[in-house]
Protein backbone atom coordinates (compact mmCIF):
# COMPACT_ATOMS: atom_id res chain seq x y z
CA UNK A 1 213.28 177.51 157.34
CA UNK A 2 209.26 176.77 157.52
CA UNK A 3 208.99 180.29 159.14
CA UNK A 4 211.20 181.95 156.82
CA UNK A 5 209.17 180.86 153.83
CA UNK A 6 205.80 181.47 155.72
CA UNK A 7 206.79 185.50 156.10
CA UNK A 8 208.09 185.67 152.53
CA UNK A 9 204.73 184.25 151.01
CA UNK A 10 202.87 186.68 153.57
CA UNK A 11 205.67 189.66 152.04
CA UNK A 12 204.97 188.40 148.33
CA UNK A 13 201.23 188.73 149.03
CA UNK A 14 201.57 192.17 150.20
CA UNK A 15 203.73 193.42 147.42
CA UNK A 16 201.04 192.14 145.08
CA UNK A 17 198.57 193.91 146.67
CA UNK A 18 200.05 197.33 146.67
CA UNK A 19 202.44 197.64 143.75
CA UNK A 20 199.94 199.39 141.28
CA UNK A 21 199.59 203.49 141.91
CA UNK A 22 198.10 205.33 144.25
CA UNK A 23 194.92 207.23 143.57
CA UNK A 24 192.32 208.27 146.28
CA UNK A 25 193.05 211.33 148.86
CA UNK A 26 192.99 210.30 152.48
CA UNK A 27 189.73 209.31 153.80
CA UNK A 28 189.33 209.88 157.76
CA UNK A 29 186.29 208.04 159.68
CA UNK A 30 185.71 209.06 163.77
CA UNK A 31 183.46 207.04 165.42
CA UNK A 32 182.65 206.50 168.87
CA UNK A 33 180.20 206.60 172.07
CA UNK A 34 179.66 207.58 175.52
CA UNK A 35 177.50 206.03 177.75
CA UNK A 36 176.27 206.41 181.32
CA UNK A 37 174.57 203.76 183.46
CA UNK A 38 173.97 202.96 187.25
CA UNK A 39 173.63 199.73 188.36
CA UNK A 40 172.04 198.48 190.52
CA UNK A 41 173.38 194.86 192.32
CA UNK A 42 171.90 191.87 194.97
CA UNK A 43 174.15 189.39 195.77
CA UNK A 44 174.67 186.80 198.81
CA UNK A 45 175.64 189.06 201.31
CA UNK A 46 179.44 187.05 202.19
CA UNK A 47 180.57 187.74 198.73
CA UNK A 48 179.90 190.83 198.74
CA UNK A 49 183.50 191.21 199.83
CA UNK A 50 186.57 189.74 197.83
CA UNK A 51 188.44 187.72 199.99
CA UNK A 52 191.52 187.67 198.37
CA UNK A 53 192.01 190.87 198.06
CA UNK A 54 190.68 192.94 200.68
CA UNK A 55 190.46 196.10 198.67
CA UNK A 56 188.01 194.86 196.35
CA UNK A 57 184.74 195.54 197.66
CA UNK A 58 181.35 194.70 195.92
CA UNK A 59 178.88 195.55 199.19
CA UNK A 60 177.42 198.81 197.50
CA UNK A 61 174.15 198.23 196.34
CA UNK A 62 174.05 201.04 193.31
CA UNK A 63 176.93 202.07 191.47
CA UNK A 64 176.84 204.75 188.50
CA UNK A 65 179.73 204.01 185.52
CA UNK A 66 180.53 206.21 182.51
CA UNK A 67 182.01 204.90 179.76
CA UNK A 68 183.83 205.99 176.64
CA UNK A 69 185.46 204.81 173.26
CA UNK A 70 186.54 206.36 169.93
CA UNK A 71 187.79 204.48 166.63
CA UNK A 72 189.28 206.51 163.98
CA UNK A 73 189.72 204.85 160.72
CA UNK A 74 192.34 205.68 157.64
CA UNK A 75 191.89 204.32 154.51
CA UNK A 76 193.11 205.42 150.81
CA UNK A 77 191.89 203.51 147.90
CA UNK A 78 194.51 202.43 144.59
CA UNK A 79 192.99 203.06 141.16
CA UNK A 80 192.16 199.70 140.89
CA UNK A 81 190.07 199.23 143.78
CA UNK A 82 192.15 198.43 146.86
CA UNK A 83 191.26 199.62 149.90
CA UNK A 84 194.60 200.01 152.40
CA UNK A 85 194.72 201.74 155.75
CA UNK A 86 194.79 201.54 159.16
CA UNK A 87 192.06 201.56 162.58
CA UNK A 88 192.79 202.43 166.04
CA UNK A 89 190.25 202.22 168.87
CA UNK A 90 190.52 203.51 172.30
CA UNK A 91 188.59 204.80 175.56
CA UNK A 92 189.07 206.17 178.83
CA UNK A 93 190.80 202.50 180.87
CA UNK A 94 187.65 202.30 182.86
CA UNK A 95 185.72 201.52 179.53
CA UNK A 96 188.32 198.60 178.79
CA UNK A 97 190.28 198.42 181.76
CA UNK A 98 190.65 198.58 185.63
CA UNK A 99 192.23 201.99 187.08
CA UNK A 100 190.37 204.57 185.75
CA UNK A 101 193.03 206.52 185.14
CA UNK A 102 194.61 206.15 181.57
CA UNK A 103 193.99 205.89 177.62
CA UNK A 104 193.63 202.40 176.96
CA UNK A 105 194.33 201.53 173.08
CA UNK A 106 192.07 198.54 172.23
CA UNK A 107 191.77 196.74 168.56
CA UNK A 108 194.90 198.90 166.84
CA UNK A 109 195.51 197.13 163.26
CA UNK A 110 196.37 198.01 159.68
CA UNK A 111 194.32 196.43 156.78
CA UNK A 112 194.51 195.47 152.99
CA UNK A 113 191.31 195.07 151.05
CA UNK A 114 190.72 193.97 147.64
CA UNK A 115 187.87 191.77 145.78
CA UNK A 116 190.61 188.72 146.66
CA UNK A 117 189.61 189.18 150.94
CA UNK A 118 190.95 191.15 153.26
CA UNK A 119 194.15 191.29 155.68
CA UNK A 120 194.62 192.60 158.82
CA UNK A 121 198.04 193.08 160.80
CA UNK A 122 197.90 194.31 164.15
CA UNK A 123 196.96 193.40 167.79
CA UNK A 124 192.71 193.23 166.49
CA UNK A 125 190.04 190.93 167.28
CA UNK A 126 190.40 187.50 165.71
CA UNK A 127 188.60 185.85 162.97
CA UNK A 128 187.53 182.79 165.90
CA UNK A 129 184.99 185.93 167.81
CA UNK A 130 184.15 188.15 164.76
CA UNK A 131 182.27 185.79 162.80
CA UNK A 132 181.13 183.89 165.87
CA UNK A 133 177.65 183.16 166.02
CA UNK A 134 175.37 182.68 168.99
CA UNK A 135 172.41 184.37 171.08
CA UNK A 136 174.93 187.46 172.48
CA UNK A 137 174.79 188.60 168.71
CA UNK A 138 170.78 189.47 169.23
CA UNK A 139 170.67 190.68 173.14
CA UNK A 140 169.40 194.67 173.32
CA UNK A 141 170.17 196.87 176.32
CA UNK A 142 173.65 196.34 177.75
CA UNK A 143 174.18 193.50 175.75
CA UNK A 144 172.73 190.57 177.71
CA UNK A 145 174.61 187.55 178.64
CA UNK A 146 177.50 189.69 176.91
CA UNK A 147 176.75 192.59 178.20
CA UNK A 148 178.37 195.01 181.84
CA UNK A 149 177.75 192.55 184.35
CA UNK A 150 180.94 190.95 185.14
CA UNK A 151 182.10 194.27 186.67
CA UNK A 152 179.88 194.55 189.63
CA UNK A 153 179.27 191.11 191.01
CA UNK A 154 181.66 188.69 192.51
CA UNK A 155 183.04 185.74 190.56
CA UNK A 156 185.22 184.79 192.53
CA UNK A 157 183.03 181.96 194.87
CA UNK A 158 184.79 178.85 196.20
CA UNK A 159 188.35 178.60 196.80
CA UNK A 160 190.23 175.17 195.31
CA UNK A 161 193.81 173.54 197.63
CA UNK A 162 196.46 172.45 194.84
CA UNK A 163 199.33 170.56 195.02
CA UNK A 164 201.77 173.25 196.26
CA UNK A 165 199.16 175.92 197.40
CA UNK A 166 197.38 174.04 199.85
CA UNK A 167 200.37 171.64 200.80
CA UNK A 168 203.47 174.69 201.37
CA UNK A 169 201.93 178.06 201.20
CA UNK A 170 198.35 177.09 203.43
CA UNK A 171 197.06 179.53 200.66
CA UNK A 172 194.55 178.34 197.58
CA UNK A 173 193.37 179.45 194.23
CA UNK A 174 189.82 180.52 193.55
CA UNK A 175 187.53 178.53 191.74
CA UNK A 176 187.32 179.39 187.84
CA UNK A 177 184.19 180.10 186.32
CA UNK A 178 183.31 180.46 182.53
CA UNK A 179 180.86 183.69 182.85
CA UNK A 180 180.35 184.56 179.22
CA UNK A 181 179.79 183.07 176.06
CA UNK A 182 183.65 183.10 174.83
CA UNK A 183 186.32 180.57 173.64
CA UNK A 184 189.73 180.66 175.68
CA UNK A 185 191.09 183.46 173.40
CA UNK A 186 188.70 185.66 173.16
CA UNK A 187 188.23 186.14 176.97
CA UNK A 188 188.77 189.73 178.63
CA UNK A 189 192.70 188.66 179.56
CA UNK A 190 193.22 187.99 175.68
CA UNK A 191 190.59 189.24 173.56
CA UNK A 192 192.26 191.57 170.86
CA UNK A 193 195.32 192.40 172.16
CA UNK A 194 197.66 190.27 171.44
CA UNK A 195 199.82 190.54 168.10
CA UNK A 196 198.81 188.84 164.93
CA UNK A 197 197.64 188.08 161.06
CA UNK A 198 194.40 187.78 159.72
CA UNK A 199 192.48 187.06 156.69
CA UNK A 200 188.94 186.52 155.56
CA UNK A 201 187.79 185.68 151.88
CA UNK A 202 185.44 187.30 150.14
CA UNK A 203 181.75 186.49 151.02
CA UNK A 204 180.65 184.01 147.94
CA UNK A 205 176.82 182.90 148.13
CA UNK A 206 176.26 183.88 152.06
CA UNK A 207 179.91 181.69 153.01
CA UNK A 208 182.74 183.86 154.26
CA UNK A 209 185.67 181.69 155.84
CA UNK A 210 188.50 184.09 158.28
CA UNK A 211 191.62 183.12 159.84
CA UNK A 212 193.33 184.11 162.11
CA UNK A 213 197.62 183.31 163.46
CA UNK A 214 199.34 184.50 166.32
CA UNK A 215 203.26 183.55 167.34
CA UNK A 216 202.50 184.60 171.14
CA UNK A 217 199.64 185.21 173.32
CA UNK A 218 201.59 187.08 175.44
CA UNK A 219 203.39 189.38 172.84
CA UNK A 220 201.61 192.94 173.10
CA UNK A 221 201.87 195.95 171.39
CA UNK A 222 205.66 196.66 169.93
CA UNK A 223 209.16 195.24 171.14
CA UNK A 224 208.42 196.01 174.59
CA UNK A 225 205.90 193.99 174.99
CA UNK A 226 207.64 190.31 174.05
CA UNK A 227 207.76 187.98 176.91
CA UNK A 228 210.01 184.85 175.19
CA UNK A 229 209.06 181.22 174.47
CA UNK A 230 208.70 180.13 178.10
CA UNK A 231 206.28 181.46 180.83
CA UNK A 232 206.97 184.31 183.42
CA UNK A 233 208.37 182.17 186.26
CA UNK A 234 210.69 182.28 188.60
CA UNK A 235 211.91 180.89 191.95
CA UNK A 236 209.83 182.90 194.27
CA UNK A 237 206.42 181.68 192.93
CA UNK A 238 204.98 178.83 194.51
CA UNK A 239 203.23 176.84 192.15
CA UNK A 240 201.83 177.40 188.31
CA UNK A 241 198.78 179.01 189.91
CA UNK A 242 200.67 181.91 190.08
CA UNK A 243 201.15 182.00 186.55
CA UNK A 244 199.70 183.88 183.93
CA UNK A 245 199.15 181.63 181.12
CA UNK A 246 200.73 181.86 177.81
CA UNK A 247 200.64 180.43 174.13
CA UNK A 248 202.31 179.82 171.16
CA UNK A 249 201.78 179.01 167.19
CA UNK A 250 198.31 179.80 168.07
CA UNK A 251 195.51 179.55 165.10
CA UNK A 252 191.76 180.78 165.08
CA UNK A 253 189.34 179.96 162.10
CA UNK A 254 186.06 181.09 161.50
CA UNK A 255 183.41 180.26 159.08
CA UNK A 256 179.66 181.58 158.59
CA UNK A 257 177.12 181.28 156.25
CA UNK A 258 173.74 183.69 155.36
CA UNK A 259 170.77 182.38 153.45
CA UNK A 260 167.77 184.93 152.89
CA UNK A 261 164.37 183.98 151.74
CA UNK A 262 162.07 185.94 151.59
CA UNK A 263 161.27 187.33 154.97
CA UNK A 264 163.08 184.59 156.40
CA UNK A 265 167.22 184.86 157.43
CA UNK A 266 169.45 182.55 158.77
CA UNK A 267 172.58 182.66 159.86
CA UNK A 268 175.17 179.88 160.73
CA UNK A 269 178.66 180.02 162.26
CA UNK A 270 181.10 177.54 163.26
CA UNK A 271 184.85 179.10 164.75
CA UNK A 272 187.59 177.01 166.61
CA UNK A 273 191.35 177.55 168.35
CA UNK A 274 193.51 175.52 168.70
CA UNK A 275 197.25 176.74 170.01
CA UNK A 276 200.50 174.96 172.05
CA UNK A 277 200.78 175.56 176.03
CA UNK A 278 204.10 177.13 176.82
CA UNK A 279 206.47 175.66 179.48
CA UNK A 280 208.14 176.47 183.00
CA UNK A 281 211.75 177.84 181.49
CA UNK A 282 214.56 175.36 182.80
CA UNK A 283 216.61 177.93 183.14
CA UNK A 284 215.34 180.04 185.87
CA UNK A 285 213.40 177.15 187.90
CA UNK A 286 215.88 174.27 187.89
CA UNK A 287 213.22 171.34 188.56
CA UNK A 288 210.74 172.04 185.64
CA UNK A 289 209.40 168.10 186.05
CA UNK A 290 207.30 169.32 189.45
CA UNK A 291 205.62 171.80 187.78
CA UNK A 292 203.25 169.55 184.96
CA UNK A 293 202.55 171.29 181.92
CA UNK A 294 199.77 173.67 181.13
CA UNK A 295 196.89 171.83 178.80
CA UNK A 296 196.92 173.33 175.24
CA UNK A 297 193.66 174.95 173.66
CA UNK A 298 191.50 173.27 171.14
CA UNK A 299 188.43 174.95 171.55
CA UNK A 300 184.92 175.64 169.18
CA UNK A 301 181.80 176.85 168.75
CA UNK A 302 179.25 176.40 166.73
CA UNK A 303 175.44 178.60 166.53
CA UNK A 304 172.40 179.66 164.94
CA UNK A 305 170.46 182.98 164.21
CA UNK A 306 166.74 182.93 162.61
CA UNK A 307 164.95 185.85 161.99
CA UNK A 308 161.58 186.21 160.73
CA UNK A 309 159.96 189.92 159.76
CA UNK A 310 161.25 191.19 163.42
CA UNK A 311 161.72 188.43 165.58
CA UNK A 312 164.78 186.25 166.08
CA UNK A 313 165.58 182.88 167.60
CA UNK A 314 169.71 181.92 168.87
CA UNK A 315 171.52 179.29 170.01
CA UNK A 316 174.68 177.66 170.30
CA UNK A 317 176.89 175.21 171.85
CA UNK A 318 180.67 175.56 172.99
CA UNK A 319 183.19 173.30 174.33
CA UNK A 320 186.77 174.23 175.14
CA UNK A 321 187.85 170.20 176.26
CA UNK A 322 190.91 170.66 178.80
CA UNK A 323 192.22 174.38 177.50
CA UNK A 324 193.74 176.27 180.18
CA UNK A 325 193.56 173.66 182.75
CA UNK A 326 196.83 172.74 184.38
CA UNK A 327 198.01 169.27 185.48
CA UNK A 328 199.27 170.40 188.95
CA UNK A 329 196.85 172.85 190.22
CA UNK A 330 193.65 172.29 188.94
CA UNK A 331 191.70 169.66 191.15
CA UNK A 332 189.33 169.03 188.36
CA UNK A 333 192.12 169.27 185.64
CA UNK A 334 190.32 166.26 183.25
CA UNK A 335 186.83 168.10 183.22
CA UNK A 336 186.06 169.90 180.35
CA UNK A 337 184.38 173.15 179.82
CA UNK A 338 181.21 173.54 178.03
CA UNK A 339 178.11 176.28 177.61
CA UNK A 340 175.54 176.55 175.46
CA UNK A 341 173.25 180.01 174.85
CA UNK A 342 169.68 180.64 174.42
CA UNK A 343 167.68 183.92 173.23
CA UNK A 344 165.32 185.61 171.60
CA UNK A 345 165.00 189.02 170.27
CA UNK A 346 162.06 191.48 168.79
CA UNK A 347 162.64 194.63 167.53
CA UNK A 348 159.15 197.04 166.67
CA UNK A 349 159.83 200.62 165.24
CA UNK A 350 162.31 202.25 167.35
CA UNK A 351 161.91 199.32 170.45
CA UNK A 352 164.08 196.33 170.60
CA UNK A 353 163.41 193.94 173.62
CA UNK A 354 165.42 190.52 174.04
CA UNK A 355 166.41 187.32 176.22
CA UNK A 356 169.25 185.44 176.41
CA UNK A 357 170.40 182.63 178.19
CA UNK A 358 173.77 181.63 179.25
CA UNK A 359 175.04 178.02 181.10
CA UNK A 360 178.24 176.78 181.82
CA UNK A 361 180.32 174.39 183.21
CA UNK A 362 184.01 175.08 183.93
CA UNK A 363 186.18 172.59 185.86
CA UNK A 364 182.96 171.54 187.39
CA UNK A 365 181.71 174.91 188.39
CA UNK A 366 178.77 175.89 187.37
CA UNK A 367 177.45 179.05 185.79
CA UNK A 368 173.93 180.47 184.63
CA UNK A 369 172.98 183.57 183.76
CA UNK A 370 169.08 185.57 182.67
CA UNK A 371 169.05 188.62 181.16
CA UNK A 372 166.03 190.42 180.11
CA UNK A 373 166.78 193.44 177.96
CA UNK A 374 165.00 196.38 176.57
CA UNK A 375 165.96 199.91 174.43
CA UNK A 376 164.83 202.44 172.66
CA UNK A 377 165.72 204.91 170.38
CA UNK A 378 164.92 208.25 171.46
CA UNK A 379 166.69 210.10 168.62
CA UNK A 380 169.68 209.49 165.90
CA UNK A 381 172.70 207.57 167.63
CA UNK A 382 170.88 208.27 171.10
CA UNK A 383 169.61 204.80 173.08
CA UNK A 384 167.86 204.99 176.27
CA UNK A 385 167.77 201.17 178.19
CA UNK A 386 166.90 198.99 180.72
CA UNK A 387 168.29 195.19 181.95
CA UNK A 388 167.47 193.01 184.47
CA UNK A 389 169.78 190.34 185.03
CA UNK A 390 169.91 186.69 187.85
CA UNK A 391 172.75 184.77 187.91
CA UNK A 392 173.83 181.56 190.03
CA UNK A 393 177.53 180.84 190.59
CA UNK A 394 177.47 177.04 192.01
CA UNK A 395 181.39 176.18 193.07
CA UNK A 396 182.26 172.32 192.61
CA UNK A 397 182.45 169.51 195.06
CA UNK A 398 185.23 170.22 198.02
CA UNK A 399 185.60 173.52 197.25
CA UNK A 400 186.54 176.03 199.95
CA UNK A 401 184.21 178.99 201.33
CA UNK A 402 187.57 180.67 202.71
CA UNK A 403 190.80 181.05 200.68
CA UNK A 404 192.23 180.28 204.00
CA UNK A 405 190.86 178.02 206.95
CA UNK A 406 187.56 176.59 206.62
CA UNK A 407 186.10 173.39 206.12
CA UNK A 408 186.29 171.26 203.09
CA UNK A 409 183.07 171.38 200.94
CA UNK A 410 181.27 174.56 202.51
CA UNK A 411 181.60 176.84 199.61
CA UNK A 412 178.21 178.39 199.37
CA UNK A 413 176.55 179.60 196.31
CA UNK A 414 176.55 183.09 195.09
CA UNK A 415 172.99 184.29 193.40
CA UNK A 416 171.36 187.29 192.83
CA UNK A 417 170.22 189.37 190.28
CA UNK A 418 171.44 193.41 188.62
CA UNK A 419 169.60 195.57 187.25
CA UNK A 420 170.84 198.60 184.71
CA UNK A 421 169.29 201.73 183.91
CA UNK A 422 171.35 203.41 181.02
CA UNK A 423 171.41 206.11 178.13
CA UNK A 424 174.24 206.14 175.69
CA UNK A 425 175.48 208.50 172.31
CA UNK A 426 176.75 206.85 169.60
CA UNK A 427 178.67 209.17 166.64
């Protein structure tokens, strides 16, 4: 009953929005970019192969990457001002994906907008990382500390025994690392594409509040796409390590606030998700009870931008308590995960240089990451750059250097430092 009254207020609200007449012809927006970029990498030489999957290989010192994306917005306007219509972005699936080889549809919603907010209905990205605030919002070049570097080092350093992995199967799980400045969500495995409702208010005096609902992490795209209200598991998987994590009811709010004076500007933003850990289904694994449930998410972050004339100070502080940790696998399943960001940015004619700082802690693994970033604009919508980049990985206490075999506690560090070298067209 609670759900059938929540989808006939959100019905209501939609009628009332587009009853009056239609005015405005179609309008058609194409935007996009392509970019090109070698890379190139230093890392401890035994991770420079994955050892879990043998044919994953990171030992090339220099790689060159193209990338690709278009959006193409709709929109009509009513006489009375409402704006309706729809966005789709895509790219070639080495731009958002792995293989290379397909069309990969990315941020795909329709939208209502009036002077009352604005709703959006579609598999987009959620209020909890639009209106997020910290020092990734000011890094130049690639991006920074959110920026390319994720796909050519290996993050995978330490390997953890759990209760059934190392017991049974002799195998273990690698150790989990929090390598960008995200809440659980809005990681790569999540991040806009998983169905859902959105709204943000108008911005009143510099404050703009979103939010953002989902029924199911793990229902994509149309009816295809549903996966049910208990996880993927059956009898052939070992242990919940196996298991791709999934939520439900899950709710993402977002708030900022602007304040300008004079040549000063500051910018605050709070956002938060929480959401309910789905179970092992009884049905297809009949002892559910040795498989302990998945931790639920309750997650936020909180930062600060300050410009002044060209130069701009970040910061911010995250903290995602036990999300995503599971009771049965996780040897450090109490920890809590926590980062914080640092950077600065200065932009001078058609030159913008930054530095950002990222540090993290995720079930005791620890994280940093430099990046020193610098652009310039050699014409319209053309940016020539350059990043230099060191990172640490540092696994926790008893973790593994092998994923199999090996001595407990003699998991090595993984640091080194990348460099890009880029141009890229934006339309």
């Amino acid at each position: 009953m609670k759900n059938i009254f929540k989808y006939l207020i959100i019905i209501a609200i939609i009628i009332s929005y587009t009853y009056p007449s239609f005015a405005t012809p179609l309008n058609i927006q194409i935007t996009g970019k392509v970019g090109w970029k070698t890379a190139f990498t230093n890392q401890s030489k035994y991770f420079q192969v994955d050892h879990l999957d043998s044919k994953k290989f990171y030992s090339s010192k220099q790689n060159m990457t193209t990338e690709t994306g278009i959006k193409i917005l709709a929109n009509n306007e009513t006489d009375f001002g409402m704006k309706y219509g729809a966005s789709i972005e895509f790219g070639d699936d080495t731009t958002f994906g792995k293989s290379g080889k397909d069309i990969y549809f990315e941020n795909t919603f329709l939208f209502l907008e009036s002077n009352l907010g604005k709703l959006e209905f579609g598999s987009h990205i959620s209020a909890s990382k639009t209106m997020k605030v910290d020092a990734s919002n000011i890094g130049r070049a690639t991006g920074g500390i959110s920026g390319s570097f994720n796909s050519f080092i290996n993050n995978k350093v330490g390997y953890l025994d759990t209760n059934l992995a190392g017991a049974e199967t002799g195998k273990r799980i690698e150790a989990t690392y929090l390598t960008g400045p995200h809440q659980p969500f809005n990681t790569s495995s999540h991040n806009g594409r998983f169905n859902k409702i959105s709204y943000y208010t108008p911005e009143i005096s510099g404050l703009q509040l979103g939010l953002t609902y989902a029924l199911d992490s793990g229902d994509k795209g149309n009816y295809k796409g549903l996966t049910g209200k208990y996880l993927n598991f059956n009898t052939n998987t070992p242990g919940l390590y196996k298991i791709k994590k999934q939520y439900q009811n899950i709710f993402e709010v977002g708030m900022k606030y602007k304040f300008q004076y004079q040549k000063i500007d500051l910018e605050l933003g709070i956002a938060g998700q929480v959401a309910k850990a789905e179970k092992v289904n009884p049905y297809i694994y009949p002892n559910p009870e040795l498989h302990q449930k998945i931790h639920g998410i309750k997650a936020f972050n909180s930062g600060v931008i300050l410009t002044y004339n060209n130069l701009s100070l970040a910061g911010s502080y995250g903290n995602w308590g036990k999300s995503l940790n599971t009771k049965q696998t996780d040897m450090y399943n109490k920890s809590t995960t926590s980062y914080y960001t640092l950077g600065a940015a200065y932009i001078h004619n058609l030159t913008g240089v930054s530095v950002t700082y990222f540090n993290s802690s995720r079930l005791k693994n620890k994280f940093t990451y430099l990046a020193f970033g610098s652009d310039y604009k050699l014409r319209e919508g053309v940016l020539a750059y350059a990043e230099t980049s060191f990172f640490k990985f540092k696994p926790a206490q008893y973790a593994y250097l092998k994923p199999i075999g090996g001595i407990q506690g003699d998991a090595k560090n993984n640091l080194g430092n990348i460099t890009f070298v880029g141009i890229k067209y934006m339309f």
